[in-house]
N, C-alpha and C. Protein backbone atom coordinates (compact mmCIF):
# COMPACT_ATOMS: atom_id res chain seq x y z
N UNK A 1 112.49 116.14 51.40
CA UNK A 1 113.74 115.52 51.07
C UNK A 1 114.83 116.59 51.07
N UNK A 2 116.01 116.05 51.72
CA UNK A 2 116.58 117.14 51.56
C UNK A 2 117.81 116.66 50.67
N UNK A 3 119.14 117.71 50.27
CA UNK A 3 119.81 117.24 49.26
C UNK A 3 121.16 117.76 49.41
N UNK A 4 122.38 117.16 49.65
CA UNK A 4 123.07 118.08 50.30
C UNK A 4 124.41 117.33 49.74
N UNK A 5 125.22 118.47 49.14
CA UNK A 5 126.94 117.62 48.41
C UNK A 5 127.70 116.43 49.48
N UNK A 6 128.28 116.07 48.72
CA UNK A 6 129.01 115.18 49.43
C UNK A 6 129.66 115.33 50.86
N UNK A 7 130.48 116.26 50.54
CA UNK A 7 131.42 117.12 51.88
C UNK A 7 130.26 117.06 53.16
N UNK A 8 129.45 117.96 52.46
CA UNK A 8 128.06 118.48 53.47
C UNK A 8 127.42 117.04 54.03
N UNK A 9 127.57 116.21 53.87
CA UNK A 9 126.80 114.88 54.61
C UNK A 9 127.92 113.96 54.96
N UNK A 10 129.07 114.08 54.91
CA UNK A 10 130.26 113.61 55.42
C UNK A 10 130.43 114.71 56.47
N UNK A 11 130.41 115.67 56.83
CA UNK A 11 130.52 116.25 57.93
C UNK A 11 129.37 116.09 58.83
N UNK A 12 127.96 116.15 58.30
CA UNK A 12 126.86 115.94 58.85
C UNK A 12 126.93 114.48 59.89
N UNK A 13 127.53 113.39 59.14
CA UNK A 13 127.85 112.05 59.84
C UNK A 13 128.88 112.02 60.55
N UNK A 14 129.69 112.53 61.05
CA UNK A 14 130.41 112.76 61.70
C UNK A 14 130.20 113.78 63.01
N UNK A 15 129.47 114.20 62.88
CA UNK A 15 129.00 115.37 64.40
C UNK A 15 128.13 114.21 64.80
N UNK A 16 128.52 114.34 66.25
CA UNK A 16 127.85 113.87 67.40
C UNK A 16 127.63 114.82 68.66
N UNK A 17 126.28 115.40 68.44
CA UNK A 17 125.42 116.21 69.50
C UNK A 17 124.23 115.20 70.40
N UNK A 18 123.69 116.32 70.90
CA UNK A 18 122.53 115.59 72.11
C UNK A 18 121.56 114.86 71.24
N UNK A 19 121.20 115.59 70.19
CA UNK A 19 120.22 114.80 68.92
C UNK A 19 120.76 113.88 68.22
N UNK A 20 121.85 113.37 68.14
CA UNK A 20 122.66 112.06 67.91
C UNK A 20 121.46 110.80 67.65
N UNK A 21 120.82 110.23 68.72
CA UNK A 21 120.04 109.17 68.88
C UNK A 21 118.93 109.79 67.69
N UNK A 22 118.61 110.84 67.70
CA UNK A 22 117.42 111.32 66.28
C UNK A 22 117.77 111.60 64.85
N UNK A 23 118.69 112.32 64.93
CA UNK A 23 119.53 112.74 63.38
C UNK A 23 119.86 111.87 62.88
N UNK A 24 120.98 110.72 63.52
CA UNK A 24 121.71 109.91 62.94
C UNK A 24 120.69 108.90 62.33
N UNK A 25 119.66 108.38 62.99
CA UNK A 25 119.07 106.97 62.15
C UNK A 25 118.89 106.86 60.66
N UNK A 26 118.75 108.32 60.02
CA UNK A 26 118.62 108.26 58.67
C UNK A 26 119.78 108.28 57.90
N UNK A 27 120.90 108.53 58.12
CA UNK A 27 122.05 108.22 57.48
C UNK A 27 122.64 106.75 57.89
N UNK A 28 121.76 105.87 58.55
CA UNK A 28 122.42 104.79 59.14
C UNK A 28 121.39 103.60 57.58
N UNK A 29 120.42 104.31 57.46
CA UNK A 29 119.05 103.22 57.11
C UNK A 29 118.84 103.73 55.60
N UNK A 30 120.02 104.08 54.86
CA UNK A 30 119.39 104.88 53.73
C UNK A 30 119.71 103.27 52.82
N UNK A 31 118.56 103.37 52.05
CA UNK A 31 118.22 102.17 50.91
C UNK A 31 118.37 102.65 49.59
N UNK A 32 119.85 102.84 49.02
CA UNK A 32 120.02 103.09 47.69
C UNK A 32 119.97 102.26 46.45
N UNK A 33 118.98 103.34 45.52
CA UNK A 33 118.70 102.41 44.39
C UNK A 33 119.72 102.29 43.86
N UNK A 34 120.90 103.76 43.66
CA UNK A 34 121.83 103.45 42.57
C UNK A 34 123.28 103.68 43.44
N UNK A 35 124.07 103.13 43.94
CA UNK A 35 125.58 104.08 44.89
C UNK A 35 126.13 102.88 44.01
N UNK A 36 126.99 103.22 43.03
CA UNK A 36 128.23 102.24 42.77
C UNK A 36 129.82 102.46 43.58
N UNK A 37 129.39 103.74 43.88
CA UNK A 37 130.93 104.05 44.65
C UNK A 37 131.22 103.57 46.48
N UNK A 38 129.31 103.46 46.63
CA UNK A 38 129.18 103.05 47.92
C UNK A 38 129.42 104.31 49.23
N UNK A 39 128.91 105.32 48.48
CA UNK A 39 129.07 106.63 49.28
C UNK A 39 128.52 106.40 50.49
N UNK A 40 127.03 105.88 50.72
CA UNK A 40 126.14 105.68 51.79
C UNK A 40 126.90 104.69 52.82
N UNK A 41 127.67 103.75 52.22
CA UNK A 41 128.44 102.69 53.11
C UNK A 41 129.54 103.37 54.01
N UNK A 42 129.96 104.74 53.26
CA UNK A 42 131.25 105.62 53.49
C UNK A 42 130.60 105.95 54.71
N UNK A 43 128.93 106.55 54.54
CA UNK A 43 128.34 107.71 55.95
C UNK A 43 128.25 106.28 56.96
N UNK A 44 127.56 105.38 56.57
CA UNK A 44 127.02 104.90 57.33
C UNK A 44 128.30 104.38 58.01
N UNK A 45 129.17 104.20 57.92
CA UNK A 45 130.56 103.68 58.71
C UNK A 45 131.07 105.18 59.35
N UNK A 46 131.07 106.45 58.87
CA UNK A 46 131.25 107.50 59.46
C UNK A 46 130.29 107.84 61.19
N UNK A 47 129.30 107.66 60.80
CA UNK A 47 127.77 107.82 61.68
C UNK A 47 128.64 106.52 63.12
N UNK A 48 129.18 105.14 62.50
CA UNK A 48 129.52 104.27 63.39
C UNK A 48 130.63 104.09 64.26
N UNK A 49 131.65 105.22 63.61
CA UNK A 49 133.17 105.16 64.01
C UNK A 49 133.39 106.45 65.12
N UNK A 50 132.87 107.22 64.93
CA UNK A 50 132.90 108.41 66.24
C UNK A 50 133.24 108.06 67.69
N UNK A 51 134.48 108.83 67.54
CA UNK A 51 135.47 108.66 68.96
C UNK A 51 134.48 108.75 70.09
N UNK A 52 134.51 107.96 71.21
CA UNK A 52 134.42 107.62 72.15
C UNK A 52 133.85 108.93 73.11
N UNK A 53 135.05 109.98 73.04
CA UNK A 53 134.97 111.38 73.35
C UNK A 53 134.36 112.11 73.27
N UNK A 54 133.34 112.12 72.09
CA UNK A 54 132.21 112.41 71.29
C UNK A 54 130.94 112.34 71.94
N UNK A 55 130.65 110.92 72.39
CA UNK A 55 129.78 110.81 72.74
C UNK A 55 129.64 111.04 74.39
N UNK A 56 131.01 111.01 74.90
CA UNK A 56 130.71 111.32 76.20
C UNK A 56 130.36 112.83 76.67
N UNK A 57 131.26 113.88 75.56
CA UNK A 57 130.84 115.20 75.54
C UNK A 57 129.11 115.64 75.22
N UNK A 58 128.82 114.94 74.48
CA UNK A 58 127.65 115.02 74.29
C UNK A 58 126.33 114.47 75.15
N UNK A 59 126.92 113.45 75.71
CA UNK A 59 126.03 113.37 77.06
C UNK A 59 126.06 114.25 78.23
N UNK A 60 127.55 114.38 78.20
CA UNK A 60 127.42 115.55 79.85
C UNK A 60 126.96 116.81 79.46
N UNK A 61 126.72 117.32 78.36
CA UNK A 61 126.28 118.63 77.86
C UNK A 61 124.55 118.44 77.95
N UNK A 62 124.40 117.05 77.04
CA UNK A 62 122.94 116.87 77.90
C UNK A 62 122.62 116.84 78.87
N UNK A 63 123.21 116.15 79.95
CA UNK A 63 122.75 116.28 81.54
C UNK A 63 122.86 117.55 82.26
N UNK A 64 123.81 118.01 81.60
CA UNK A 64 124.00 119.97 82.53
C UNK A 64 123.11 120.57 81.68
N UNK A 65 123.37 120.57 80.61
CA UNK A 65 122.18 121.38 80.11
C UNK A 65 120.52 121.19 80.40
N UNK A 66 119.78 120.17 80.45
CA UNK A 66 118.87 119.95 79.98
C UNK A 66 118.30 119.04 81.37
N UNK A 67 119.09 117.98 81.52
CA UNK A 67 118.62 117.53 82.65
C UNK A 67 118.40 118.07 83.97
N UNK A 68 119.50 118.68 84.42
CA UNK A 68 119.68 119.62 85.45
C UNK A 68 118.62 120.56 85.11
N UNK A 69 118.16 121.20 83.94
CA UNK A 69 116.99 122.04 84.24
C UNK A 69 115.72 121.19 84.36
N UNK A 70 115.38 120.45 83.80
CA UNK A 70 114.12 119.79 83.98
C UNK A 70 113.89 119.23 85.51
N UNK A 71 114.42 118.81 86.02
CA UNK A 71 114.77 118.52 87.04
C UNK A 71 114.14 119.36 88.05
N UNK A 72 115.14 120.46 88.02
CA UNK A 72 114.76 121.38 88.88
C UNK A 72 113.86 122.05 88.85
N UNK A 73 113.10 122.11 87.34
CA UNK A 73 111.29 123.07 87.22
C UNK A 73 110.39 121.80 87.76
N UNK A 74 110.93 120.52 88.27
CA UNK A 74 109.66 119.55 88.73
C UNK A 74 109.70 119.83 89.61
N UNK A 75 111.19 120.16 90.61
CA UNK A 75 111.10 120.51 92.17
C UNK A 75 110.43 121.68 92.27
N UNK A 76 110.93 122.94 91.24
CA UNK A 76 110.01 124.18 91.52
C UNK A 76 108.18 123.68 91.41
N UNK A 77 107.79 122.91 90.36
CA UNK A 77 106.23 122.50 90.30
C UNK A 77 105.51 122.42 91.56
N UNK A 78 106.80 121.01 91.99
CA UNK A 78 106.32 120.79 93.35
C UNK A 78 106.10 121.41 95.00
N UNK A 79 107.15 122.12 94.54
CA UNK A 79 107.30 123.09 96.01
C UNK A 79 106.36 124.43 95.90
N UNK A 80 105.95 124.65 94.41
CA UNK A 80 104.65 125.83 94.72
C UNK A 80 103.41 125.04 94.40
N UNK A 81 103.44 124.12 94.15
CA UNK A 81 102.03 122.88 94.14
C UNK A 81 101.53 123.27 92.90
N UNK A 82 101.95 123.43 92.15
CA UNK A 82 101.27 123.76 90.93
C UNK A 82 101.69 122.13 89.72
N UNK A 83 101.07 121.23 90.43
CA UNK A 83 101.04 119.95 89.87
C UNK A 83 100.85 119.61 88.49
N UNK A 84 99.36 120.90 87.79
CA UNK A 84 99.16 119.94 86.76
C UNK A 84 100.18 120.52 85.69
N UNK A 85 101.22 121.34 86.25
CA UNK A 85 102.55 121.53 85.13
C UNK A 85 103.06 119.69 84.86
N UNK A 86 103.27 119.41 86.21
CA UNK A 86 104.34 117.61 85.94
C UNK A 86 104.52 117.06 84.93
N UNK A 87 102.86 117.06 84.35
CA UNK A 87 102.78 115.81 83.17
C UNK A 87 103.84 115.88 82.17
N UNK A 88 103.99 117.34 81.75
CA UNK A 88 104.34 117.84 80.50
C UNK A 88 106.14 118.42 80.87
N UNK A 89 106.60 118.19 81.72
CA UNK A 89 107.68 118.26 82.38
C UNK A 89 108.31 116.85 82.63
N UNK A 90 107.50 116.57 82.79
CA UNK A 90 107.97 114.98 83.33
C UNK A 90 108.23 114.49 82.03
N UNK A 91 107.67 114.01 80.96
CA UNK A 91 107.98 114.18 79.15
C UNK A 91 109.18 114.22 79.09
N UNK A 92 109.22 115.89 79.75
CA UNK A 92 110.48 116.49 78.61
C UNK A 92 111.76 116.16 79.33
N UNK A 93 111.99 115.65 80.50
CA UNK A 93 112.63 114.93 81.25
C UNK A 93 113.35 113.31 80.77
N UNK A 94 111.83 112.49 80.83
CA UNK A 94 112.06 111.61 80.18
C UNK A 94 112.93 112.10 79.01
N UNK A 95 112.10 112.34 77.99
CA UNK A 95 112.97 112.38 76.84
C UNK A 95 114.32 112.47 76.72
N UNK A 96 115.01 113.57 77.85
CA UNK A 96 115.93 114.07 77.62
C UNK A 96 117.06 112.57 78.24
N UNK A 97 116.35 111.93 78.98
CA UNK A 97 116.99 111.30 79.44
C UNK A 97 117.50 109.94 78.65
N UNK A 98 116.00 109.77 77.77
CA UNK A 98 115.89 108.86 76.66
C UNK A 98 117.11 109.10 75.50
N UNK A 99 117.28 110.75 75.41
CA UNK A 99 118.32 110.84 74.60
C UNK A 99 120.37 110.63 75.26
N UNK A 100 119.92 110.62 76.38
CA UNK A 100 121.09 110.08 77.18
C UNK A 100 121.42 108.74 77.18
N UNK A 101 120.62 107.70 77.16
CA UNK A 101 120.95 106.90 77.50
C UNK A 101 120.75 106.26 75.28
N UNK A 102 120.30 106.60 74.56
CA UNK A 102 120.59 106.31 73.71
C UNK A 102 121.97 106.70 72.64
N UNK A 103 122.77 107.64 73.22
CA UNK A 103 124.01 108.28 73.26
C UNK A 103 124.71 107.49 74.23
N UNK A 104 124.47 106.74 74.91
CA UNK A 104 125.50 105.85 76.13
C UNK A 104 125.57 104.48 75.45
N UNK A 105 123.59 103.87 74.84
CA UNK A 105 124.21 102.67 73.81
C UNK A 105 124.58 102.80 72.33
N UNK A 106 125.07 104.08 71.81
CA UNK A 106 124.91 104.06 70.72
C UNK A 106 123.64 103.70 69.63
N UNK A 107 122.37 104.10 69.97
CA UNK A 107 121.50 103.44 70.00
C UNK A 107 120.32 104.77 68.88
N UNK A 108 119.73 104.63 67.63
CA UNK A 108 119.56 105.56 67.04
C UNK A 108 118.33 105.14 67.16
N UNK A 109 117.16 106.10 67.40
CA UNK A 109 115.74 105.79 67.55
C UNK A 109 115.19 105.48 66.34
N UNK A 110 114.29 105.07 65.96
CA UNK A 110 113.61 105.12 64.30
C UNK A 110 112.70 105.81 64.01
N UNK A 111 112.02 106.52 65.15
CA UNK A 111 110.97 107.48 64.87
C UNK A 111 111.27 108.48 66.01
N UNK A 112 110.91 109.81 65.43
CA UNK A 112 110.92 110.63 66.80
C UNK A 112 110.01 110.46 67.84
N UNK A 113 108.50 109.59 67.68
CA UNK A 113 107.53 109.15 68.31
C UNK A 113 107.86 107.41 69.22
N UNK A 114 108.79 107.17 68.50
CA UNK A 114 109.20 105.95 69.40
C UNK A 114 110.61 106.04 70.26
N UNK A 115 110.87 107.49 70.60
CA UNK A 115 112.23 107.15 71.54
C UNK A 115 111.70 106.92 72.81
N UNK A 116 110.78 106.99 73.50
CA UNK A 116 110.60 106.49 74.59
C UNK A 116 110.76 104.83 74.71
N UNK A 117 109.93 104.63 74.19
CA UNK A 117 109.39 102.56 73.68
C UNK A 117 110.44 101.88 73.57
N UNK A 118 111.60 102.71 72.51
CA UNK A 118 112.89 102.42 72.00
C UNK A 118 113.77 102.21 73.54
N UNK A 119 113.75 103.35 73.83
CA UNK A 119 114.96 103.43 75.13
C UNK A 119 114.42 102.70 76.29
N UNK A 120 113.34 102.58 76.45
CA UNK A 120 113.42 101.71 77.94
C UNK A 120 113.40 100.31 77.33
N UNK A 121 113.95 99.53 76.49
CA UNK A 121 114.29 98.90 75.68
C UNK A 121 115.57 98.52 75.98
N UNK A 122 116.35 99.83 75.86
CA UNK A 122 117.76 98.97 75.82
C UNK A 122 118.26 98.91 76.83
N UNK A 123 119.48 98.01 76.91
CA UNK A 123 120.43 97.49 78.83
C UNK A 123 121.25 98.93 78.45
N UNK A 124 121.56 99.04 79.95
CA UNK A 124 122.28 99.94 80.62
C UNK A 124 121.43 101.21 80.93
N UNK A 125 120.28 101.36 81.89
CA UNK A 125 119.70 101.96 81.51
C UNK A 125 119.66 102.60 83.20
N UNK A 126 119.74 103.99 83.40
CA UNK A 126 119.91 104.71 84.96
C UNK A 126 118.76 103.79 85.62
N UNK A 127 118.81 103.38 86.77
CA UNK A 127 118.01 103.05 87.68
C UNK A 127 116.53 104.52 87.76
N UNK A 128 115.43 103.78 88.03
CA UNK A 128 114.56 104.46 87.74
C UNK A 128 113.76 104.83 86.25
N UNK A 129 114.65 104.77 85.28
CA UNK A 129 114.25 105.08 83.88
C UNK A 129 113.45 104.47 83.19
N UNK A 130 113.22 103.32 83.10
CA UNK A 130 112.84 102.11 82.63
C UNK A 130 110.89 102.29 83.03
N UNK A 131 111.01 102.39 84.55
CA UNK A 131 109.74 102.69 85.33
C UNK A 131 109.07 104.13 84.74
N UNK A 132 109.79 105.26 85.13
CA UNK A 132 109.46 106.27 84.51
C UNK A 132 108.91 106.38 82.82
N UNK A 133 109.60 106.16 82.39
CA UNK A 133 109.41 105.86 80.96
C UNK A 133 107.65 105.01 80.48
N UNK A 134 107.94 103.97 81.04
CA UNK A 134 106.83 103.10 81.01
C UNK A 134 105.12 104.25 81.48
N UNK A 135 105.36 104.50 82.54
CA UNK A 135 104.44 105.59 83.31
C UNK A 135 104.05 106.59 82.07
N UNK A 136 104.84 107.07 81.57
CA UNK A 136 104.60 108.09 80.39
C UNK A 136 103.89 107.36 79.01
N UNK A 137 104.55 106.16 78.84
CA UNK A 137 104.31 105.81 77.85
C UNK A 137 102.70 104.96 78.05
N UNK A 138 101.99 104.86 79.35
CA UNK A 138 101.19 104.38 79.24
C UNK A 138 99.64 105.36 79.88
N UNK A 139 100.63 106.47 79.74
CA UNK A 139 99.56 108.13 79.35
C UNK A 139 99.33 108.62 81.19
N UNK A 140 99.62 107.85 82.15
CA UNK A 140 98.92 107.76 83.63
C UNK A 140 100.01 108.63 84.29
N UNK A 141 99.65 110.22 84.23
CA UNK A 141 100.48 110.95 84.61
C UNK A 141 99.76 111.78 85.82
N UNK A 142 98.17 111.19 86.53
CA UNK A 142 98.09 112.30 87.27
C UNK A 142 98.22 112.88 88.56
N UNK A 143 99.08 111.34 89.23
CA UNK A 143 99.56 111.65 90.46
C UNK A 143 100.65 112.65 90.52
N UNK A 144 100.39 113.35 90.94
CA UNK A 144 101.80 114.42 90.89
C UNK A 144 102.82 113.99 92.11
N UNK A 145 102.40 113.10 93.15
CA UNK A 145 103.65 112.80 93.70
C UNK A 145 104.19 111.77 93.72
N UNK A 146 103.42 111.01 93.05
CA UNK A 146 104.04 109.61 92.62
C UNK A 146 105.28 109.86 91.09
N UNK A 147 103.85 110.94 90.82
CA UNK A 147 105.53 111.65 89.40
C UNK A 147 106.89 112.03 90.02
N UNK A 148 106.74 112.93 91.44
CA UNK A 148 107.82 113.90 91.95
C UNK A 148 109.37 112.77 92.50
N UNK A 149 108.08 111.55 92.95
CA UNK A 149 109.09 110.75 93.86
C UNK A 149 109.37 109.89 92.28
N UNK A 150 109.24 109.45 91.44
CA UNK A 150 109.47 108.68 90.31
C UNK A 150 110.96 109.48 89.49
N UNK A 151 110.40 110.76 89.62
CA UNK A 151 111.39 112.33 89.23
C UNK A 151 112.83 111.58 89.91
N UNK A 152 112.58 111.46 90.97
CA UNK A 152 113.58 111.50 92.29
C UNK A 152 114.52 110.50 92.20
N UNK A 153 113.45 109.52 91.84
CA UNK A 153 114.18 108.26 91.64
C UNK A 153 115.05 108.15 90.91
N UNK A 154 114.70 108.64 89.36
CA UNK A 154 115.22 109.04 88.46
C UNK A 154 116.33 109.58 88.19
N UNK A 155 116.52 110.80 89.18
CA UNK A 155 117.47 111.34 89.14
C UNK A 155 118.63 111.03 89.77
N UNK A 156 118.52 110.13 91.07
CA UNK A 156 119.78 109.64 91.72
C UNK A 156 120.11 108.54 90.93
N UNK A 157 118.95 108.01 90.37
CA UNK A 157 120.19 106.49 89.22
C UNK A 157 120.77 107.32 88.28
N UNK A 158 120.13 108.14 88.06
CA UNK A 158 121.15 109.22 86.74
C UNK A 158 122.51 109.46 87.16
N UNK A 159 122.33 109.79 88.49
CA UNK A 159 124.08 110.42 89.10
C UNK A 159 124.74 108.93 88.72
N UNK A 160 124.23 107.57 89.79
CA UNK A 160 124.48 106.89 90.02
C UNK A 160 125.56 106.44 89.00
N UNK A 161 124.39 106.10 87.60
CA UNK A 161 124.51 105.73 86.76
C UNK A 161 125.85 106.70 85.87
N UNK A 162 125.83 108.03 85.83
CA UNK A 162 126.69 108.95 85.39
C UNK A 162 127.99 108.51 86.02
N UNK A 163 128.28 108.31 87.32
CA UNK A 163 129.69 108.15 87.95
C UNK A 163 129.67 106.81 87.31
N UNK A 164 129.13 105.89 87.63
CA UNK A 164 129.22 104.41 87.02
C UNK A 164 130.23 104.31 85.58
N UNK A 165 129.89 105.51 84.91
CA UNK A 165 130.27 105.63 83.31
C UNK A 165 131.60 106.30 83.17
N UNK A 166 131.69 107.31 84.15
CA UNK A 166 132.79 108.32 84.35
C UNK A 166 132.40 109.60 83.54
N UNK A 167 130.79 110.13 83.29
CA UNK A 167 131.11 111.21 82.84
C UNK A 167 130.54 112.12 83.89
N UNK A 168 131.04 113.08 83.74
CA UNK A 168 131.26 114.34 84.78
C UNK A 168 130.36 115.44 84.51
N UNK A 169 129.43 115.38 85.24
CA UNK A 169 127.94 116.27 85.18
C UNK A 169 128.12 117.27 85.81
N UNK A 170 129.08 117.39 86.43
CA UNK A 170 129.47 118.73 86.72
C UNK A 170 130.65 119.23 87.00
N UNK A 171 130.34 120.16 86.01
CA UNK A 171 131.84 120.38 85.50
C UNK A 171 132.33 122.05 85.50
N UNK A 172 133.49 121.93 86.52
CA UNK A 172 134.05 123.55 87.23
C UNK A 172 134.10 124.37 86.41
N UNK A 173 133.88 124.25 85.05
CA UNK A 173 134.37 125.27 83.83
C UNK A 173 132.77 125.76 83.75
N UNK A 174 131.70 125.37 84.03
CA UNK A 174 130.67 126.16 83.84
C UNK A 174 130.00 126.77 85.20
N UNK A 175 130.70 126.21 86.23
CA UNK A 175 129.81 126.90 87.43
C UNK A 175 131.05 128.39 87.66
N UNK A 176 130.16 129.55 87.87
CA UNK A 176 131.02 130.65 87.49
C UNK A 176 131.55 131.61 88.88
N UNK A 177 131.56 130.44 89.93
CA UNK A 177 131.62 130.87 91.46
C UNK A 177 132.92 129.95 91.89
């Protein structure tokens, strides 16, 4: 349990990062025995009101950061054939993507073990994701090129899906050429 002043969990509800869809569910779901002032109503409307801006920064920081690398260690997997890396790449892919698109519905997971289940769940979801997701979640990871081309798939509904939204995955302020 953790325990933290007022200020300190009013600022806490108010940041919106890539872990957004994980952090936030517990300030959304808290069941107080005693709030007469209704402090928890204060976070939990804080956690709900976050500018727009917020969340879009926080997705394109996920996709350059995180997506763009995963991505590209499946193409490296694949192009030196070293397959049985995928499984565990392909995961961390998903996930990352799971945390994208639960930052696009505003959408807070309830367990860190159910954001997969959770996210191919909700509408608006990149073309490809839904499939991918499912594949993981039903443990059958050992085709490695049915993973690579699933990868693939994946990744052009991501663009797809990214322009669709208007956020900008790549962005001139970090490429240093």
């Amino acid at each position: 349990m953790d325990l933290y002043g007022k200020q300190t969990l009013r600022e806490r509800a108010a940041r919106v990062d890539e872990r957004w869809p994980l952090t936030h569910s517990a300030l959304q779901a808290v069941l107080p025995l005693y709030d007469p002032e209704q402090f928890f109503a204060e976070i939990r409307t804080i956690v709900q009101s976050r500018p727009e801006v917020m969340f879009q920064e926080a997705i394109e920081h996920l996709v350059v950061e995180n997506v763009f690398e995963d991505i590209g260690k499946i193409r490296n997997a694949q192009a030196l054939g070293t397959l049985t890396t995928l499984p565990a790449l392909v995961l961390k892919l998903v996930q990352a993507v799971a945390l994208v698109v639960g930052l696009a519905n505003r959408h807070c997971y309830s367990t860190g073990t159910r954001v997969i289940s959770e996210a191919v769940a909700l509408p608006d979801l990149p073309d490809g994701f839904r499939e991918l997701g499912q594949v993981v979640l039903t443990g059958d990871l050992r085709d490695g090129e049915q993973l690579g081309a699933a990868c693939e798939r994946l990744w052009r509904g991501l663009n797809i899906w990214a322009e669709g939204h208007g956020y900008r995955i790549i962005s001139p302020q970090r490429i240093p050429f």
